[in-house]
N, C-alpha and C. Protein backbone atom coordinates (compact mmCIF):
# COMPACT_ATOMS: atom_id res chain seq x y z
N UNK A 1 -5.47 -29.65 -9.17
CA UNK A 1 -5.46 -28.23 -8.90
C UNK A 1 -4.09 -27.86 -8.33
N UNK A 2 -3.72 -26.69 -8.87
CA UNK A 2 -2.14 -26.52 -8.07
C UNK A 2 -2.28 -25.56 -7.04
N UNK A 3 -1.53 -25.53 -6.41
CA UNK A 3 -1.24 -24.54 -5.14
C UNK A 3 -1.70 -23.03 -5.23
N UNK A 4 -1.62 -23.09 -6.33
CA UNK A 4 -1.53 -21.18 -6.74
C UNK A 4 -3.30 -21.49 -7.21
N UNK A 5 -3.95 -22.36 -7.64
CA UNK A 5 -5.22 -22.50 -7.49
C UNK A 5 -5.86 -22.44 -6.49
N UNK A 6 -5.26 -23.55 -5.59
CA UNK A 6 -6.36 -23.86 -4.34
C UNK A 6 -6.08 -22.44 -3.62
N UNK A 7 -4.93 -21.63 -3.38
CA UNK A 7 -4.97 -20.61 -2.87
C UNK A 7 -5.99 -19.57 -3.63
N UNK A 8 -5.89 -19.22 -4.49
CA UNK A 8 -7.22 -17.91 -5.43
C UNK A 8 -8.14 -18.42 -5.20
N UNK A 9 -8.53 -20.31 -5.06
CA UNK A 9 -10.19 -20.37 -4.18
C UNK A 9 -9.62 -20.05 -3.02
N UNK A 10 -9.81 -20.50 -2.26
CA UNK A 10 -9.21 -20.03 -1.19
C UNK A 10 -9.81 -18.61 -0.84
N UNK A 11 -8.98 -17.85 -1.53
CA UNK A 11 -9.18 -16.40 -0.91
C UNK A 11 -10.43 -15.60 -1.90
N UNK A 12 -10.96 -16.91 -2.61
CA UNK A 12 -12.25 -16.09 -3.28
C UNK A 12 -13.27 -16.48 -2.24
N UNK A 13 -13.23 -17.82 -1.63
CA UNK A 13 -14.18 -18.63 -0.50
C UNK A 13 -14.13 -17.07 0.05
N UNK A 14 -13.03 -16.67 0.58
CA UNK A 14 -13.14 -15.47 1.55
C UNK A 14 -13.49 -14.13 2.00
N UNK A 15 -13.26 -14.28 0.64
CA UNK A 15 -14.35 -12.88 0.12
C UNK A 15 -15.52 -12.85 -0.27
N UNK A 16 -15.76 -13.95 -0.57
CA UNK A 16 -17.34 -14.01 -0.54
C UNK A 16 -17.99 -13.91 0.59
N UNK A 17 -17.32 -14.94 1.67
CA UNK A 17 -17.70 -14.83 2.64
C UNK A 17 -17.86 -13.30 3.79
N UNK A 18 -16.71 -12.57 3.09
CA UNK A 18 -16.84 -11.08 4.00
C UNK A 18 -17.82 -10.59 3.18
N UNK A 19 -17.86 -10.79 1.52
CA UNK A 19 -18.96 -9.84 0.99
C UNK A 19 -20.64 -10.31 1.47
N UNK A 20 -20.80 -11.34 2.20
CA UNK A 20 -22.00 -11.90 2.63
C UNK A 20 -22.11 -11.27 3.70
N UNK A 21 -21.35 -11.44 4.56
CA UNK A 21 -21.17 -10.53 5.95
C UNK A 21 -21.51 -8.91 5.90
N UNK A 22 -21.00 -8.37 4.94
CA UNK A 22 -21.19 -7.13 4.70
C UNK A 22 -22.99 -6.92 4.14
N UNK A 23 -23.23 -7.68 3.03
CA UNK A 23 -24.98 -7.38 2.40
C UNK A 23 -25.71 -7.78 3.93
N UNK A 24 -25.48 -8.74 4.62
CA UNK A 24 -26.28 -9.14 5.71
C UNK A 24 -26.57 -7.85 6.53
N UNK A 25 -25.30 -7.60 7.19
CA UNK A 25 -24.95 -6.35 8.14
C UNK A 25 -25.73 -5.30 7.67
N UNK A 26 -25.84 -4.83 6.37
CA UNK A 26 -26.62 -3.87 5.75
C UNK A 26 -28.26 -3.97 6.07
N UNK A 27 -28.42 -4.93 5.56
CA UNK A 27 -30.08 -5.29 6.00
C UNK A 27 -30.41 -5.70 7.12
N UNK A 28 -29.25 -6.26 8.08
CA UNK A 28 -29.74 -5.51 9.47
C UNK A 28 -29.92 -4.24 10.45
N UNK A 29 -29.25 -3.21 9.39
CA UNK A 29 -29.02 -2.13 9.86
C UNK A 29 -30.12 -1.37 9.75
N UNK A 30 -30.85 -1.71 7.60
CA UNK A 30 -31.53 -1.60 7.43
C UNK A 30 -32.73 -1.17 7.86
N UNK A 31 -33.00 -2.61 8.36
CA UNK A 31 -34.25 -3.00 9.34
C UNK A 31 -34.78 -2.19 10.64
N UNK A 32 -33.60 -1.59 11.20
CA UNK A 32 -33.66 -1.03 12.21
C UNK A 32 -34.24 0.62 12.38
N UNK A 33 -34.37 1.12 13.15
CA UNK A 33 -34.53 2.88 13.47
C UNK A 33 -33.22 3.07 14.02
N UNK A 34 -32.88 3.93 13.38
CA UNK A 34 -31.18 4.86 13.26
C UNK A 34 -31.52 6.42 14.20
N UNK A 35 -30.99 6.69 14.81
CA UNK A 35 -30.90 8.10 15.57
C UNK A 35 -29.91 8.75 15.33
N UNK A 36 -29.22 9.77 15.12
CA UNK A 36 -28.15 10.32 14.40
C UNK A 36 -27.95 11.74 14.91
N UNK A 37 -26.88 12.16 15.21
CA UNK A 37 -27.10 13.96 15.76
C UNK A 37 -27.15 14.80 14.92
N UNK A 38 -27.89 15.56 15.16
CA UNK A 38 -27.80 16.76 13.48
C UNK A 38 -26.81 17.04 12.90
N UNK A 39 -25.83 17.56 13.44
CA UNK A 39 -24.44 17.77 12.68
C UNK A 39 -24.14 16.30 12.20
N UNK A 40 -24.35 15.31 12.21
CA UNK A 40 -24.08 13.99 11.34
C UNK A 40 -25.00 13.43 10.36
N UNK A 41 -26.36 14.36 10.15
CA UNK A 41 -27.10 13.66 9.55
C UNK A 41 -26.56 14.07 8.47
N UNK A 42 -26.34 14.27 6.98
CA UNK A 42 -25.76 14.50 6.24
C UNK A 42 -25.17 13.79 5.58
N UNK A 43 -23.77 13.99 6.49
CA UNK A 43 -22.77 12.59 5.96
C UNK A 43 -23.39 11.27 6.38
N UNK A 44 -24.52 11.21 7.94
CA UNK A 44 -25.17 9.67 7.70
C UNK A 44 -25.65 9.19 5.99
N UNK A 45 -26.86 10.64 5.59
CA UNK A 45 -27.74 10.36 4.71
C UNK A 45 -26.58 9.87 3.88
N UNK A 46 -25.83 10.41 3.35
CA UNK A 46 -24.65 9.96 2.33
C UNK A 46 -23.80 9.05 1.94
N UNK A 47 -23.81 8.42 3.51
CA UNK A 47 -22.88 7.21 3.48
C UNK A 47 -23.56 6.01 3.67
N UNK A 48 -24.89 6.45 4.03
CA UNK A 48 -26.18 5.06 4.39
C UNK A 48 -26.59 4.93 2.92
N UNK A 49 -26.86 6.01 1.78
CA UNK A 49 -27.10 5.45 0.77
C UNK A 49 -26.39 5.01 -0.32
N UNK A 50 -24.73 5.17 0.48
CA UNK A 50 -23.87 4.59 -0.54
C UNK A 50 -23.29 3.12 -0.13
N UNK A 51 -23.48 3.21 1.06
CA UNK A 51 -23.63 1.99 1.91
C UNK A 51 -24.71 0.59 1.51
N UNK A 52 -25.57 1.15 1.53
CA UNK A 52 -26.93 0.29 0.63
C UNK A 52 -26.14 -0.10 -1.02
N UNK A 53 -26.04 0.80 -1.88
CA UNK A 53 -25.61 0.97 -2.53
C UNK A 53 -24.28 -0.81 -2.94
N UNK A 54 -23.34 -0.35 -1.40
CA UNK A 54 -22.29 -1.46 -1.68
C UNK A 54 -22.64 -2.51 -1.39
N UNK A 55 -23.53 -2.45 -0.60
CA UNK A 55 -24.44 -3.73 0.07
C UNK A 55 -25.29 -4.54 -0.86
N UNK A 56 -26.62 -4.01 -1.81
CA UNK A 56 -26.90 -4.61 -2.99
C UNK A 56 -26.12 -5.28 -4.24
N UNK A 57 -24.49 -4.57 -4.46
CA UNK A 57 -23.74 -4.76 -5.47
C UNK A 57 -22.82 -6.20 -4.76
N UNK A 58 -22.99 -5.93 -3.39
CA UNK A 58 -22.06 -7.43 -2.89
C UNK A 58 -23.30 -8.12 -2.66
N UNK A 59 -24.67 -8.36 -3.17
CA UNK A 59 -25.71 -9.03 -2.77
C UNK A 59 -25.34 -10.10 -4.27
N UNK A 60 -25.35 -8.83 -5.46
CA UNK A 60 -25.11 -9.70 -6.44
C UNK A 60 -23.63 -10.54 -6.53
N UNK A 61 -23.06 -9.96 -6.35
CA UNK A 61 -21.37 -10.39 -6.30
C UNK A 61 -21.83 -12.16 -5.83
N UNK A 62 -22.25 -12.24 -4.39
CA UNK A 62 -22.53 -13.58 -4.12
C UNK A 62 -23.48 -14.50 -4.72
N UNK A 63 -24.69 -13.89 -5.39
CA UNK A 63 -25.61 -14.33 -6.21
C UNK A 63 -24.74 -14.96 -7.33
N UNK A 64 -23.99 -14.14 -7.86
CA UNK A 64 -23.42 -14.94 -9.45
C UNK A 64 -22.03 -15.59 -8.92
N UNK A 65 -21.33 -15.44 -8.21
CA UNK A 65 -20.65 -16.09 -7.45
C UNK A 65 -21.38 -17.88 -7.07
N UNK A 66 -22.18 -18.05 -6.31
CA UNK A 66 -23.14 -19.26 -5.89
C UNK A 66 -24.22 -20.03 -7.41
N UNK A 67 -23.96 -19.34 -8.35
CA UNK A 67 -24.36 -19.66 -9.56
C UNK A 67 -23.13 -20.42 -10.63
N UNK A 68 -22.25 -20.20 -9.53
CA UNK A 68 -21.24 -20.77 -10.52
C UNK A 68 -20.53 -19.58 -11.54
N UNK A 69 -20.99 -18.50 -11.39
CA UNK A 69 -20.47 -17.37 -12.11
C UNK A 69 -19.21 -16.34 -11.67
N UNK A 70 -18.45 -17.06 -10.77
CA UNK A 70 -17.16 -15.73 -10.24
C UNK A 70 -16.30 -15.24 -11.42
N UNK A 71 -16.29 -15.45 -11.95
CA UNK A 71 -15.30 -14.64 -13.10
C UNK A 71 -16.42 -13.88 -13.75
N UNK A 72 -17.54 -13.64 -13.73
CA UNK A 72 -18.67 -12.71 -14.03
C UNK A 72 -19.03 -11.29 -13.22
N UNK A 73 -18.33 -12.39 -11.74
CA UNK A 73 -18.90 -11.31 -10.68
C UNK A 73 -17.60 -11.09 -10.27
N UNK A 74 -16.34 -11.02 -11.12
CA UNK A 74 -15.21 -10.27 -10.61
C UNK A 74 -15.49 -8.88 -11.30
N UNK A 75 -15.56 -8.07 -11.42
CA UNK A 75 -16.58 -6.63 -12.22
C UNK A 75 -16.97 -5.83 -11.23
N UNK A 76 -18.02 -6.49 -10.35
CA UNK A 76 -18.78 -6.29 -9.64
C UNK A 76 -18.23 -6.41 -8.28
N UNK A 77 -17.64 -7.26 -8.11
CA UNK A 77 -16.50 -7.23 -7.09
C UNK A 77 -15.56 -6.14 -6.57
N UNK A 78 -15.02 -5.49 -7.72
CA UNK A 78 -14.51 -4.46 -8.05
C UNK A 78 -14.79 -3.13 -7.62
N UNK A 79 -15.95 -3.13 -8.05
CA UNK A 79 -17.47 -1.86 -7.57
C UNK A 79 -17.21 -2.26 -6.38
N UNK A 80 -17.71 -2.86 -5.26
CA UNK A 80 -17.46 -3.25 -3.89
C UNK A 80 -16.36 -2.43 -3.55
N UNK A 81 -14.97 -2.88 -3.89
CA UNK A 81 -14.18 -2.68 -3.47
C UNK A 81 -13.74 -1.27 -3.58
N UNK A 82 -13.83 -0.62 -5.13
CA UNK A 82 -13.52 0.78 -5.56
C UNK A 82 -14.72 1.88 -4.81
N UNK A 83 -16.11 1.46 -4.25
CA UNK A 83 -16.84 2.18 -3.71
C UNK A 83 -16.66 1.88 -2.11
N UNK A 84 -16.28 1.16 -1.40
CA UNK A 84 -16.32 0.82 -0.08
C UNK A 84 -15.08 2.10 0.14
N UNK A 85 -13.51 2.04 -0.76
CA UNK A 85 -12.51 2.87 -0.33
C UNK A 85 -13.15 4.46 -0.54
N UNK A 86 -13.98 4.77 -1.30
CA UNK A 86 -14.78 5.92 -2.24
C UNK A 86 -15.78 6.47 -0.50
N UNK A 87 -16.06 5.48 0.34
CA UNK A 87 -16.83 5.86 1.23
C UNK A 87 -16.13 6.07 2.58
N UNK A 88 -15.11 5.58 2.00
CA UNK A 88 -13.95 5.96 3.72
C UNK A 88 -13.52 7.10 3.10
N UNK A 89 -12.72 7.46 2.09
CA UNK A 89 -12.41 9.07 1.80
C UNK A 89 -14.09 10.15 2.03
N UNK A 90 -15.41 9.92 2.12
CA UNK A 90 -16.31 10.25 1.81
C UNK A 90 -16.14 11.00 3.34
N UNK A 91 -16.22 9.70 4.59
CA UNK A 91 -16.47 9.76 5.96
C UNK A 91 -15.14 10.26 6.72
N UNK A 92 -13.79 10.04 6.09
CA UNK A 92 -12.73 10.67 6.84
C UNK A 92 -12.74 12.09 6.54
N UNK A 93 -13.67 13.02 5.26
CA UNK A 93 -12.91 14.22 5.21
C UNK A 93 -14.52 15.26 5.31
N UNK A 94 -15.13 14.43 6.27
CA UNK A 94 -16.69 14.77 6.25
C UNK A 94 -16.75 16.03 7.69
N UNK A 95 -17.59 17.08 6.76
CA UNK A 95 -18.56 17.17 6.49
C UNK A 95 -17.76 18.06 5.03
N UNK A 96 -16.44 17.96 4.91
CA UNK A 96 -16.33 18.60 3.65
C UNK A 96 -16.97 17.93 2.40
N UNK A 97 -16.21 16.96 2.28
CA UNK A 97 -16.45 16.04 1.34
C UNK A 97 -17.58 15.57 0.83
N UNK A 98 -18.34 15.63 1.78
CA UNK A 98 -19.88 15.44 1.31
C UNK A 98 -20.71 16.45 0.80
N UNK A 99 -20.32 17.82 1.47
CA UNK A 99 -20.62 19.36 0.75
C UNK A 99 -20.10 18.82 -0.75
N UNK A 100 -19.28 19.04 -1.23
CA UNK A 100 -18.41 18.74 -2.38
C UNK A 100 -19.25 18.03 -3.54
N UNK A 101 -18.99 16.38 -2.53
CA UNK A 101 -19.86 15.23 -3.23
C UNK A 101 -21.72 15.67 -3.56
N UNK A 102 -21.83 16.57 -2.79
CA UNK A 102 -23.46 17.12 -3.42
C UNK A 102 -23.51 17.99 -4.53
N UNK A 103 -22.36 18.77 -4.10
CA UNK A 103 -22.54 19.94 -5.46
C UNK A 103 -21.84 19.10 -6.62
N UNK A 104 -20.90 18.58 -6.78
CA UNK A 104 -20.72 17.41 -8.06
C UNK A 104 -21.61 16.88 -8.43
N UNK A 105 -22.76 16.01 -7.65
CA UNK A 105 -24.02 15.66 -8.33
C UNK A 105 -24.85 16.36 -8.81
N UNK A 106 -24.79 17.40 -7.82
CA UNK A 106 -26.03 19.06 -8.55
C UNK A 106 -25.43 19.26 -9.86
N UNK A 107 -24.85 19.51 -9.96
CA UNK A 107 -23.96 19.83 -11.36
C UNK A 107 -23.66 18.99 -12.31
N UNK A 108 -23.57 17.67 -11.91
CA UNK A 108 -23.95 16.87 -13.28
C UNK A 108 -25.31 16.77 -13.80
N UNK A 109 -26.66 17.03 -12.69
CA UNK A 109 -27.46 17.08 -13.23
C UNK A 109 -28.12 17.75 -14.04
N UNK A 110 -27.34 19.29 -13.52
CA UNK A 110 -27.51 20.32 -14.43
C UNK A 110 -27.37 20.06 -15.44
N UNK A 111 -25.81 20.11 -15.80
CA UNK A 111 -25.42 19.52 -17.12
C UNK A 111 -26.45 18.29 -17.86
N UNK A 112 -27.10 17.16 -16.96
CA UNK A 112 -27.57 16.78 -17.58
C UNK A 112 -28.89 17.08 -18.55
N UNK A 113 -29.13 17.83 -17.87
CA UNK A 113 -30.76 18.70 -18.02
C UNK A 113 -30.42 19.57 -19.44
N UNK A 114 -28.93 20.26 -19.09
CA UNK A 114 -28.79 20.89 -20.48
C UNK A 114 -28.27 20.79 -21.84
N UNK A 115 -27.60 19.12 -21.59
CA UNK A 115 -27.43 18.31 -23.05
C UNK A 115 -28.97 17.78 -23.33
N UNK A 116 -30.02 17.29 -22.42
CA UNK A 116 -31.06 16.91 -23.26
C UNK A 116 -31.58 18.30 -23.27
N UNK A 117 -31.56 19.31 -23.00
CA UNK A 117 -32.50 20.16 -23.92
C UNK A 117 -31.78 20.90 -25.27
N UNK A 118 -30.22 20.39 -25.07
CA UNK A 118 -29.55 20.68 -26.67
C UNK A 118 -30.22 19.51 -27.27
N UNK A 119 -30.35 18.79 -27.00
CA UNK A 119 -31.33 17.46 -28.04
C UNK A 119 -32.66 17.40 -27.88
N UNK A 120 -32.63 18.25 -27.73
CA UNK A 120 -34.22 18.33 -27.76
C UNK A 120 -35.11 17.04 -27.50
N UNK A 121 -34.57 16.74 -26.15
CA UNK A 121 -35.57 15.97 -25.89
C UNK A 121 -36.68 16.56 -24.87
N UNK A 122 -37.54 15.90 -24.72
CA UNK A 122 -38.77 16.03 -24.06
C UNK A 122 -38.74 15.59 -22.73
N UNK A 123 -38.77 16.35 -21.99
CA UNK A 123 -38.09 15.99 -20.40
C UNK A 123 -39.61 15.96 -19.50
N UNK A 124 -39.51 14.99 -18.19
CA UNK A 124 -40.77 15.27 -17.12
C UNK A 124 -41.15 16.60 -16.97
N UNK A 125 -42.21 16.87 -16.36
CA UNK A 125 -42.63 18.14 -15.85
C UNK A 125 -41.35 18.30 -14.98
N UNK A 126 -41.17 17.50 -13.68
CA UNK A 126 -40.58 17.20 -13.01
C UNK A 126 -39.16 17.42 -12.60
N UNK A 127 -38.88 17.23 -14.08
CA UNK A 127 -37.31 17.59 -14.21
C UNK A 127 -36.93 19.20 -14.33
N UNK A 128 -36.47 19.66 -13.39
CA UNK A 128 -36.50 21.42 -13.85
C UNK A 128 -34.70 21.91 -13.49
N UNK A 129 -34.18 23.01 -13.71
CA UNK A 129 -32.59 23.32 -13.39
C UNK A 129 -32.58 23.73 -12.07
């Protein structure tokens, strides 16, 4: 193994190891009762379920990682990393950003609602604009 190997294990050992640290931390947080002040619940709700979110995706990261699979779970790794920075811009520019980040989702769903009824598909009761 050469140098420039044992170093990329190396610093994959290490990231696995923070991405373990991180899924753990989650499901201990999990586990717990959260209290939150009203003016924060919001951006909590937002960042706890994107939080979960990074927490399940580094659950797998180490799963296929410990399978012998890291060049599978470099992808997924990725997600970790591109959503963890996605949740510090989320929480540094909050309570804007999360106003924002809701109406972007309202609105794709719209949109989504109104390409399947250009296709005429057959939607839940459930699903309404």
């Amino acid at each position: 193994m050469s140098a420039g190997d044992e170093r990329n294990a190396a610093e994959l050992t290490a990231a696995l190891l923070t991405i373990k640290e991180l899924a753990n931390a989650f499901d201990d947080v999990a586990a717990r009762e959260v209290s939150v002040k009203a003016e924060h619940e919001v951006a909590f709700l937002a960042a706890f379920g994107w939080w979960g979110k990074i927490a399940r995706t580094a659950r797998g990261v180490t799963l296929l990682a410990d399978a012998g699979l890291s060049s599978e779970a470099t992808p997924l790794a990725r997600v970790v990393v591109e959503h963890t920075l996605a949740l510090k811009w989320l929480l540094d520019g909050a309570p804007e950003t999360v106003l924002a980040w809701e109406e972007e989702g309202q609105e794709n769903q719209l949109q989504l609602i109104e390409e399947a009824a250009k296709a005429e598909w057959t939607l839940p009761d459930w699903v309404s604009a």
